[in-house]
N, C-alpha and C. Protein backbone atom coordinates (compact mmCIF):
# COMPACT_ATOMS: atom_id res chain seq x y z
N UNK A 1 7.74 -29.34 46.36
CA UNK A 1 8.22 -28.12 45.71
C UNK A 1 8.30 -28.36 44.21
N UNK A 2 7.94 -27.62 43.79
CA UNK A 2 7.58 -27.36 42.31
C UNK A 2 9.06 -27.53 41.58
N UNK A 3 9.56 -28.19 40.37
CA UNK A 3 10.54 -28.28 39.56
C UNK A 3 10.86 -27.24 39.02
N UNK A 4 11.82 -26.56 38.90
CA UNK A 4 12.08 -25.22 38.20
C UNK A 4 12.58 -25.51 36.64
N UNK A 5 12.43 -24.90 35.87
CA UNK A 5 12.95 -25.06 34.34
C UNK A 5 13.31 -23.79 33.94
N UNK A 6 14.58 -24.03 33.41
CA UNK A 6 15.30 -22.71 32.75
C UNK A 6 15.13 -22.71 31.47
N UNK A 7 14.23 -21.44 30.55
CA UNK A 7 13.84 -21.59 29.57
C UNK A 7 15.17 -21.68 28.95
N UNK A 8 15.87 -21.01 29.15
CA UNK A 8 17.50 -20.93 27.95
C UNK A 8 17.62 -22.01 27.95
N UNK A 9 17.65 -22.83 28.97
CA UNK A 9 18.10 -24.00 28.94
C UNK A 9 17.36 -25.26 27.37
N UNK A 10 16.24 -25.00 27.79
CA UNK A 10 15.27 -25.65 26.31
C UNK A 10 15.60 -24.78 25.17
N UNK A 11 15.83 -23.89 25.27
CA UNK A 11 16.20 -23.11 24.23
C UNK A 11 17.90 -23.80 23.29
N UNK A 12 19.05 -23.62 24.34
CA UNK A 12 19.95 -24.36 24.18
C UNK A 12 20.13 -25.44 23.77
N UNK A 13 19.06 -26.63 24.43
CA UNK A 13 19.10 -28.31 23.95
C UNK A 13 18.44 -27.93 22.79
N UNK A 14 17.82 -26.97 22.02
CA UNK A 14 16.97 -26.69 20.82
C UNK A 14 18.16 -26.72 19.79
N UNK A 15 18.86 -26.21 19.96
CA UNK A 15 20.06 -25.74 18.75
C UNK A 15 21.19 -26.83 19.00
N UNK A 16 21.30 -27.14 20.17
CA UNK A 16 22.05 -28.26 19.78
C UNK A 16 21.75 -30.05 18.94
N UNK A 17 21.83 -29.94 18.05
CA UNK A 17 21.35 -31.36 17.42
C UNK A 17 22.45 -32.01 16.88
N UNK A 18 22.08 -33.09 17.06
CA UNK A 18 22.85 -34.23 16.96
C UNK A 18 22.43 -35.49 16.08
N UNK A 19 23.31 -36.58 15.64
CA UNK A 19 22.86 -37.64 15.07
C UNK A 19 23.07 -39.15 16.09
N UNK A 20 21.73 -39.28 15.90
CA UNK A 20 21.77 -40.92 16.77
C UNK A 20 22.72 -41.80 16.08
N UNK A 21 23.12 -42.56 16.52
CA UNK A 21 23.88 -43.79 15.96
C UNK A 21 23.25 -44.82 15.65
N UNK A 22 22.20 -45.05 16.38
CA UNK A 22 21.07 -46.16 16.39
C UNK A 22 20.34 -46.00 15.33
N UNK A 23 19.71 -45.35 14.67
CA UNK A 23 18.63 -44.95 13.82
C UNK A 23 19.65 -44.43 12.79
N UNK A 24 20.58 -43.66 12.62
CA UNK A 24 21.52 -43.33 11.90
C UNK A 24 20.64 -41.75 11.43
N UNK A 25 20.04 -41.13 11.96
CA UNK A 25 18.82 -40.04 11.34
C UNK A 25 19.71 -39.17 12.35
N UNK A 26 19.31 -37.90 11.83
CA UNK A 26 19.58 -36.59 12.58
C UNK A 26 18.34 -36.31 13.69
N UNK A 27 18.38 -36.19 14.66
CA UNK A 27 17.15 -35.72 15.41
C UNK A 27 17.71 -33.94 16.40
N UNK A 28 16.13 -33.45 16.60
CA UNK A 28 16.64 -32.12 17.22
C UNK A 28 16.10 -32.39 18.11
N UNK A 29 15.84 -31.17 18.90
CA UNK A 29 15.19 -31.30 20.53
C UNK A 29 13.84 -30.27 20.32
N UNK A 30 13.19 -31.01 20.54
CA UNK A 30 11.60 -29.61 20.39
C UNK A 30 10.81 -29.80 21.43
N UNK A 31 10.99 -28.40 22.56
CA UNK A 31 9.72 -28.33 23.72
C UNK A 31 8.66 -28.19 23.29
N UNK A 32 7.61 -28.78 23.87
CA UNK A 32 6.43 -28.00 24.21
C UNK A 32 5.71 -27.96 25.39
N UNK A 33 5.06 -26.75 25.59
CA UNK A 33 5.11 -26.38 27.12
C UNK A 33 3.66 -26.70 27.33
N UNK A 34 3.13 -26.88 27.95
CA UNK A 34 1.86 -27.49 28.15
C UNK A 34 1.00 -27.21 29.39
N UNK A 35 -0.03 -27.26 29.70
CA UNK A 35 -0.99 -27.34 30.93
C UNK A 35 -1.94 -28.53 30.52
N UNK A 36 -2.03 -28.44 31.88
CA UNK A 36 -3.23 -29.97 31.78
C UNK A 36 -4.83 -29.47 31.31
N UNK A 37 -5.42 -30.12 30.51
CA UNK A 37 -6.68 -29.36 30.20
C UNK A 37 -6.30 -28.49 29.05
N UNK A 38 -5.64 -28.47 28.32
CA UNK A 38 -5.54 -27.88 27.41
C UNK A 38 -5.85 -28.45 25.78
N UNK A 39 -6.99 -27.93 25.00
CA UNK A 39 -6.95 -28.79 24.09
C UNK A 39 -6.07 -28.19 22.57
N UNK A 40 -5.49 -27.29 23.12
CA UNK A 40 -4.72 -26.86 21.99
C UNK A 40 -3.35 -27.58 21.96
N UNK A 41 -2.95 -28.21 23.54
CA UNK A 41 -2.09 -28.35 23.91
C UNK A 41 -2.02 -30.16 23.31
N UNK A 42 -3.08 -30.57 23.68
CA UNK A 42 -3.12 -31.98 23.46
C UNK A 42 -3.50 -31.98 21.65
N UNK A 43 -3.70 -31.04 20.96
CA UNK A 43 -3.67 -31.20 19.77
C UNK A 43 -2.37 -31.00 18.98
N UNK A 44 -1.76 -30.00 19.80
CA UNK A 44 0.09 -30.13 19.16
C UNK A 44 0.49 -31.66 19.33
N UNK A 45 0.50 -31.89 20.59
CA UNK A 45 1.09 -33.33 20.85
C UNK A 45 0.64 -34.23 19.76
N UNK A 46 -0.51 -34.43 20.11
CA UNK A 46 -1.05 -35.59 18.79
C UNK A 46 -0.35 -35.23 17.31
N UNK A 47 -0.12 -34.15 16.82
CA UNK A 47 0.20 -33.86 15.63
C UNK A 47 1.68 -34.28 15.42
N UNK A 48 2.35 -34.18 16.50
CA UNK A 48 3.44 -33.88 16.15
C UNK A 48 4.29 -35.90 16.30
N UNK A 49 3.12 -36.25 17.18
CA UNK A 49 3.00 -38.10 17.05
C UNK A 49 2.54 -38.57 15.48
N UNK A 50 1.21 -37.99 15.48
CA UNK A 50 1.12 -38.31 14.15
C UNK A 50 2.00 -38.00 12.65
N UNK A 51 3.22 -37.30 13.02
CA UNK A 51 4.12 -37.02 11.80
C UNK A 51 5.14 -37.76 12.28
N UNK A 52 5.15 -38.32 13.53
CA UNK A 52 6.49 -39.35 13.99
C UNK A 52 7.69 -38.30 14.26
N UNK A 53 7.65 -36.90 14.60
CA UNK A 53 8.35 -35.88 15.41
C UNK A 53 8.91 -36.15 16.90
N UNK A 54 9.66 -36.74 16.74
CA UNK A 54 10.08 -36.53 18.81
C UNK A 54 10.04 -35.44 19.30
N UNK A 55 9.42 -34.99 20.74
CA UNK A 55 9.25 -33.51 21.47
C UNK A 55 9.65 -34.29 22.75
N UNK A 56 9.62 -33.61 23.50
CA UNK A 56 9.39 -33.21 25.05
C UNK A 56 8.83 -32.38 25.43
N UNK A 57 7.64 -32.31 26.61
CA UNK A 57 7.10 -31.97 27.11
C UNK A 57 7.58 -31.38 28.42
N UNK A 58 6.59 -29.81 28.73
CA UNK A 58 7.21 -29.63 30.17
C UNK A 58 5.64 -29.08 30.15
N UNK A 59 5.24 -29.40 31.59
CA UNK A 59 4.05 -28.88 32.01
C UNK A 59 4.38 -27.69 33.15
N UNK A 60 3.71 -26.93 32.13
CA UNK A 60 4.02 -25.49 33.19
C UNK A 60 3.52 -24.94 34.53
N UNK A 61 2.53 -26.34 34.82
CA UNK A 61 2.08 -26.11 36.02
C UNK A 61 3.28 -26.31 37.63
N UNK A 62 3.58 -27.07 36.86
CA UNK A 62 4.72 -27.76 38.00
C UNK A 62 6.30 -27.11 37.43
N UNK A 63 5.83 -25.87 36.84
CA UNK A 63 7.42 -25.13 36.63
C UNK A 63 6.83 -23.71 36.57
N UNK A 64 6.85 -22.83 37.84
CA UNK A 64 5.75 -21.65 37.37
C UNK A 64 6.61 -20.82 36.90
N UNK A 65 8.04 -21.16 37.37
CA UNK A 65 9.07 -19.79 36.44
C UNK A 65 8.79 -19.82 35.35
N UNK A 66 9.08 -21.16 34.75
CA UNK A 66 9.33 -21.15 33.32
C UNK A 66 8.14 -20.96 32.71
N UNK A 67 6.84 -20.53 33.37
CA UNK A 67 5.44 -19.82 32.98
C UNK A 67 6.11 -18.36 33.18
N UNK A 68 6.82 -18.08 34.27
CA UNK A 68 6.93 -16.46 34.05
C UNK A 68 8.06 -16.59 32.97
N UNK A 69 8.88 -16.60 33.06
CA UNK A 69 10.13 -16.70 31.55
C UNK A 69 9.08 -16.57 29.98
N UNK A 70 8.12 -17.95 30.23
CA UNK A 70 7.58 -17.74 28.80
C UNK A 70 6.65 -16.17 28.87
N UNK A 71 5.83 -15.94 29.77
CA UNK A 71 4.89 -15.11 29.88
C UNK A 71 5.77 -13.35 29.42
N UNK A 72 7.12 -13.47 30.31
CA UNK A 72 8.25 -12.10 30.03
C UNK A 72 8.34 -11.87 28.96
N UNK A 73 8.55 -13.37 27.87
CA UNK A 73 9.18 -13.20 26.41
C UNK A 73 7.80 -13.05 25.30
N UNK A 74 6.84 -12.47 26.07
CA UNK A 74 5.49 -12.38 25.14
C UNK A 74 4.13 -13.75 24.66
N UNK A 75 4.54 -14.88 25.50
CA UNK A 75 3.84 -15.94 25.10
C UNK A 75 2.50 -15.84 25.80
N UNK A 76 1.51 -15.52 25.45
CA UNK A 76 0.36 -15.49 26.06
C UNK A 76 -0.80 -16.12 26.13
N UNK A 77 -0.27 -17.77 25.24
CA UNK A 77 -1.31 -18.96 25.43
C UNK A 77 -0.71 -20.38 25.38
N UNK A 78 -0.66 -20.98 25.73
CA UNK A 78 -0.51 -22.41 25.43
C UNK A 78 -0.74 -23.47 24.47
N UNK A 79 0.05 -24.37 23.72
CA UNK A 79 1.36 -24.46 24.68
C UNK A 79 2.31 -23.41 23.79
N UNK A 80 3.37 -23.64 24.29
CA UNK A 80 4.22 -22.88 23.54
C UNK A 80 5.73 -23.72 23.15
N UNK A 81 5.98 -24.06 21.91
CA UNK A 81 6.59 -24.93 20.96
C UNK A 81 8.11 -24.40 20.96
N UNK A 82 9.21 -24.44 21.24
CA UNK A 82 10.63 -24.25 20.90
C UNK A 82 11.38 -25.10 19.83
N UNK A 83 11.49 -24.76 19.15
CA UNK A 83 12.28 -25.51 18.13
C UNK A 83 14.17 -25.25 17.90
N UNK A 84 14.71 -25.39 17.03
CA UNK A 84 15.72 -25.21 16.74
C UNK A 84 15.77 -23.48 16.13
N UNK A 85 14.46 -23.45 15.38
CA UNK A 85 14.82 -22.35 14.83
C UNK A 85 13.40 -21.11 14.87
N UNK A 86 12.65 -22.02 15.54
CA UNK A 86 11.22 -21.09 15.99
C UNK A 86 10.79 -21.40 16.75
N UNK A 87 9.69 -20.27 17.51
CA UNK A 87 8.79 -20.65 18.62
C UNK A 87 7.40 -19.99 18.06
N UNK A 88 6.65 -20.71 19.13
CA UNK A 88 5.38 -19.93 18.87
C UNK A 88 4.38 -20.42 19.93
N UNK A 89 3.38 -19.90 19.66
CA UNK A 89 2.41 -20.32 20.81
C UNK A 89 0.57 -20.69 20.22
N UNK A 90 0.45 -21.64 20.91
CA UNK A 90 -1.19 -21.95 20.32
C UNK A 90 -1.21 -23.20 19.32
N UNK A 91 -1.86 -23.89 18.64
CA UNK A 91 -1.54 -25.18 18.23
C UNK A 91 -1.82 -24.26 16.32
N UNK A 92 -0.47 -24.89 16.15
CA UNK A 92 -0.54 -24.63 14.77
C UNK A 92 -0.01 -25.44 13.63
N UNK A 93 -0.76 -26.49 13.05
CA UNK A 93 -0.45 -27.48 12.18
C UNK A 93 0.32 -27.04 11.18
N UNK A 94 0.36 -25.42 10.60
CA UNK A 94 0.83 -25.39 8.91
C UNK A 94 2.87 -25.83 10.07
N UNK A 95 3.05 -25.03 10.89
CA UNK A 95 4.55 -24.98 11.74
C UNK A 95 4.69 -26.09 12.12
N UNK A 96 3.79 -27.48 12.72
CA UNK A 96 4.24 -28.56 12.84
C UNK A 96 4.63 -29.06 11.73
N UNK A 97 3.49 -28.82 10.66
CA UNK A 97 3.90 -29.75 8.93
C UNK A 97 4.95 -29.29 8.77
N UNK A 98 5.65 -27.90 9.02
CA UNK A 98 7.07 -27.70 8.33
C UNK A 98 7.98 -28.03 9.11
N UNK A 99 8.25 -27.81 10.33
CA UNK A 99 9.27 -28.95 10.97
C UNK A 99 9.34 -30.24 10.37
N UNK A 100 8.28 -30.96 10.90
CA UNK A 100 8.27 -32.49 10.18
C UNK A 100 8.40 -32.95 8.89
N UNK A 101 8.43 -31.62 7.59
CA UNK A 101 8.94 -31.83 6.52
C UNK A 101 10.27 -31.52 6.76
N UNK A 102 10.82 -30.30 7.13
CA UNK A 102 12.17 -30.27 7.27
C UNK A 102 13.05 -31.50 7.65
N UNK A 103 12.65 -31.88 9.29
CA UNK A 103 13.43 -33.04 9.34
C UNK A 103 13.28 -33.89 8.48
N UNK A 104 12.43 -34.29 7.71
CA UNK A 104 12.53 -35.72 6.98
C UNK A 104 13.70 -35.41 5.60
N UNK A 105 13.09 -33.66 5.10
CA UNK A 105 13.97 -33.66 4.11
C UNK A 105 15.56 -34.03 4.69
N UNK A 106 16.14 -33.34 6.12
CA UNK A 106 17.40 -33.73 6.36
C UNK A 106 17.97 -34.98 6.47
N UNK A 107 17.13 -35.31 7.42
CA UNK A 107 17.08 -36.94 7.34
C UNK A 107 17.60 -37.56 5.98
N UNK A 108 16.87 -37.89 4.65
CA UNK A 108 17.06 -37.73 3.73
C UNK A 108 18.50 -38.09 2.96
N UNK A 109 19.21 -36.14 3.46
CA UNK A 109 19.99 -35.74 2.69
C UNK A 109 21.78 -36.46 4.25
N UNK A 110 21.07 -37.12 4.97
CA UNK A 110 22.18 -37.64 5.58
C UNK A 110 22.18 -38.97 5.94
């Protein structure tokens, strides 16, 4: 049986952020929703490695609600990115570069 995922729920761990103790850095929580075979999907990922961004992944194959949840709220391609303070859908570098500048600027300033 297939894993269910409650989008609020990623939505929620999105806004809640916190500071590690270990690293002493601020980190947030950022989904991205994914299918297998996807190369838009595997190009967020890489990007968001290559800026040293922590995400989590949920593959929407093995969560079909949280395909209908995203599909209800207008998302109509993959993957689709939750952040703290945006979402979006489809692989889009200028929105990864600004997360990954944001955090570093916070980082930074704490």
């Amino acid at each position: 049986m297939p894993k269910s995922t409650n989008l609020n729920n990623h939505k929620e761990k999105a806004l809640n952020t916190h500071n590690t103790h270990n690293e002493g850095r601020r980190t947030v929580t950022i989904t991205v929703f994914t299918k297998p075979h996807c190369p838009q999907c595997d190009a967020t990922k890489r990007q968001f490695t290559k800026l040293g961004v922590n995400f989590e992944t949920v593959d929407l194959t093995q969560s079909p609600s949280t395909l209908d949840q995203l599909r209800a709220a207008g998302y109509r391609q993959a993957p689709v990115v939750i952040t703290p303070n945006s979402s979006w859908s489809g692989y889009r570098p200028d929105l990864i570069a600004q997360i990954a500048s944001q955090l570093e600027d916070e980082n930074k300033n704490d």
